[in-house]
N, C-alpha and C. Protein backbone atom coordinates (compact mmCIF):
# COMPACT_ATOMS: atom_id res chain seq x y z
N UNK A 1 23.81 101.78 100.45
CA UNK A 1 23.80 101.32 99.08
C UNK A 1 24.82 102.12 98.28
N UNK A 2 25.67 101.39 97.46
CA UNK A 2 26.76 102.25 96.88
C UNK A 2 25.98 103.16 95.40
N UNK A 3 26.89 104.05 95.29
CA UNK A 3 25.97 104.99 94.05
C UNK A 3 26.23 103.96 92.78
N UNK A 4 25.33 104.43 91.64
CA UNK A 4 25.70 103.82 90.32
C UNK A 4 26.04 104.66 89.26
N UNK A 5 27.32 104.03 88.51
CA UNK A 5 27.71 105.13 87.62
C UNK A 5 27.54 104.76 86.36
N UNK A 6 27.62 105.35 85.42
CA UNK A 6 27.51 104.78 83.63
C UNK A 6 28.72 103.75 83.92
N UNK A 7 28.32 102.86 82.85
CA UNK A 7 29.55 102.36 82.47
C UNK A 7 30.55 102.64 81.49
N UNK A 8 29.62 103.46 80.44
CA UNK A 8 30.61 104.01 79.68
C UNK A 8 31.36 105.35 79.38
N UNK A 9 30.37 106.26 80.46
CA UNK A 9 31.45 107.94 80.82
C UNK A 9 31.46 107.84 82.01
N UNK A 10 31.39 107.03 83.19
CA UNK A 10 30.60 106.98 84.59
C UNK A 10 30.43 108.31 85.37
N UNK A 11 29.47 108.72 84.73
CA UNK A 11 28.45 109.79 85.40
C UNK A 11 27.91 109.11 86.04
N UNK A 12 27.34 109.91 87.37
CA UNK A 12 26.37 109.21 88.69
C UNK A 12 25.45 109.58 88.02
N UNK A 13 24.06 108.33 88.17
CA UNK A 13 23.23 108.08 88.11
C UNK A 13 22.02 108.23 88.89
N UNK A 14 21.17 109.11 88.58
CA UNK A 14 20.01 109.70 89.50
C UNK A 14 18.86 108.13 89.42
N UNK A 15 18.18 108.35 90.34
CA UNK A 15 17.43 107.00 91.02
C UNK A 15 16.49 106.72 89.86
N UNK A 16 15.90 107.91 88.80
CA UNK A 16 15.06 107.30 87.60
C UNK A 16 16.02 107.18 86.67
N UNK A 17 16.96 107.24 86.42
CA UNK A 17 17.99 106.96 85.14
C UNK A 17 18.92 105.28 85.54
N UNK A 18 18.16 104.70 86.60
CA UNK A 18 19.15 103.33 86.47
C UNK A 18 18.32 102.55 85.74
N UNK A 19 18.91 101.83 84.82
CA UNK A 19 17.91 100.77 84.22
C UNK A 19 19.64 99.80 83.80
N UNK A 20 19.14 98.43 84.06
CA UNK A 20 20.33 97.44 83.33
C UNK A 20 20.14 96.93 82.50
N UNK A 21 21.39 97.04 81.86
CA UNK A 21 21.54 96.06 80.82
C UNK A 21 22.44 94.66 81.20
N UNK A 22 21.58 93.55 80.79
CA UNK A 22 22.54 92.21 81.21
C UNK A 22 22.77 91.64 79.75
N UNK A 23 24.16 91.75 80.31
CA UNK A 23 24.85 90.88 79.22
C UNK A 23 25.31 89.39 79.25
N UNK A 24 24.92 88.13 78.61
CA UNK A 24 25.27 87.08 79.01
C UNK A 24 26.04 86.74 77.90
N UNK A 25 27.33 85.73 77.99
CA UNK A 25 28.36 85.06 77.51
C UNK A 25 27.98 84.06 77.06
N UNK A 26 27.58 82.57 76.63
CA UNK A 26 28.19 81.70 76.51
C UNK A 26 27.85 81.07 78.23
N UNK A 27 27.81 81.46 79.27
CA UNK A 27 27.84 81.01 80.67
C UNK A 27 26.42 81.77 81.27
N UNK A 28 26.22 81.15 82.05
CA UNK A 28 24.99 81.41 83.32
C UNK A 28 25.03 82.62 83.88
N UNK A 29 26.12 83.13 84.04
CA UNK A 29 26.52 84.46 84.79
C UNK A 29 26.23 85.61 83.95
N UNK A 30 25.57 86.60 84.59
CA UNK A 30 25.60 87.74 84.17
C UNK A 30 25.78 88.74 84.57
N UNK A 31 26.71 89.98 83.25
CA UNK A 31 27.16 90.80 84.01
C UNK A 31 26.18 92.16 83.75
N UNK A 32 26.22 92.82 84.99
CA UNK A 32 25.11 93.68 84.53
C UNK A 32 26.02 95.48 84.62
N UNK A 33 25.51 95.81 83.46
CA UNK A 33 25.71 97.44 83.10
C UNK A 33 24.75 98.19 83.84
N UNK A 34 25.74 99.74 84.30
CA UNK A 34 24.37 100.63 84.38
C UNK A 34 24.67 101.95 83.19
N UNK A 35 23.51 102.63 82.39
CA UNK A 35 23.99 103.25 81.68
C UNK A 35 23.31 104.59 81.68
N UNK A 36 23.79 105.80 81.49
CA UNK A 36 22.82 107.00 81.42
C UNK A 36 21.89 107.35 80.24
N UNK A 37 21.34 108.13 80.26
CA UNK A 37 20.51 108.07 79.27
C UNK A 37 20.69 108.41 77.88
N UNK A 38 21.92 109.41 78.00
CA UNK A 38 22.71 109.72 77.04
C UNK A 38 23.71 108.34 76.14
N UNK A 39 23.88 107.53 76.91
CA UNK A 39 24.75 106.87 76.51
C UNK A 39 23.69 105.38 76.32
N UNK A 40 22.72 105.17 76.57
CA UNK A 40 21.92 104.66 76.12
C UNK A 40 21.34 104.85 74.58
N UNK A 41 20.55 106.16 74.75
CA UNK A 41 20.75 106.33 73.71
C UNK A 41 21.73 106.54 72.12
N UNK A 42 22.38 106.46 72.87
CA UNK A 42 23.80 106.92 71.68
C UNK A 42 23.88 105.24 71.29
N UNK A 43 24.16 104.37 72.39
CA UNK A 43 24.46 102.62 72.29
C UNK A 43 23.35 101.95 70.99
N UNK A 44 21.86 102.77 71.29
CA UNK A 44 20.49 102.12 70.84
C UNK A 44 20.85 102.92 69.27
N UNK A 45 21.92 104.21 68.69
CA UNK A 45 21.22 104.26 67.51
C UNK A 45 22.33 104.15 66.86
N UNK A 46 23.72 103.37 67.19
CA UNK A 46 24.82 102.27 66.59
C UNK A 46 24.05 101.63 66.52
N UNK A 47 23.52 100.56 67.23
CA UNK A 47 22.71 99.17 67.09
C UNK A 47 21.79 99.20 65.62
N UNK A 48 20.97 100.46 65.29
CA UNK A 48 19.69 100.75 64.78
C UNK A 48 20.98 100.72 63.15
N UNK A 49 21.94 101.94 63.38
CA UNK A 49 22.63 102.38 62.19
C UNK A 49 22.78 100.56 61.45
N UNK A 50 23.94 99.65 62.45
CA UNK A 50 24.37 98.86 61.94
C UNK A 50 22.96 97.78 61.49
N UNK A 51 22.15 97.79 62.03
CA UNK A 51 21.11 97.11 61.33
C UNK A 51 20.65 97.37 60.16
N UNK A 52 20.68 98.69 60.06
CA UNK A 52 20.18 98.92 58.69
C UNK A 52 21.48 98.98 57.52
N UNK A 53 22.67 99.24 57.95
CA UNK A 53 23.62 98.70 57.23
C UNK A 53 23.67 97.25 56.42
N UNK A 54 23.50 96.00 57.30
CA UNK A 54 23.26 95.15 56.89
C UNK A 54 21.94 94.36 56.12
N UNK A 55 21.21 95.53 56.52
CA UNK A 55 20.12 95.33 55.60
C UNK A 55 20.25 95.76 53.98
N UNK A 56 20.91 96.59 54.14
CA UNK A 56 21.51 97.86 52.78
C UNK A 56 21.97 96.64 52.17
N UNK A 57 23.17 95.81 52.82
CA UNK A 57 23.81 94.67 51.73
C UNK A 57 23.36 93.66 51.24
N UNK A 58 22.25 93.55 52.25
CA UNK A 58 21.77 91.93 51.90
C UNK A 58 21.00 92.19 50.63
């Protein structure tokens, strides 16, 4: 089995830190991320910031 690395610093990934993220397009296919936990988290509190950004304007 090949190792798994982040996708976004690709650090190897220990056997409890894989979890995916699937991303779908517009199409059937999906591509799937692996991410560390660090960079998970960092991804989850852009997401959180910009939500509440747009909440701020509305």
């Amino acid at each position: 089995m090949s190792e798994k690395v982040c996708a976004v610093c690709g650090k190897a990934l220990l056997p409890k830190e894989i979890r995916i993220s699937e991303l779908r397009r517009r199409s059937t296919l999906k591509k799937t991320r692996y991410l560390c936990s660090r960079c998970r988290r960092r991804e989850y509190e852009e997401y959180v910031k910009a939500v509440k950004d747009l909440i701020k304007k509305s």
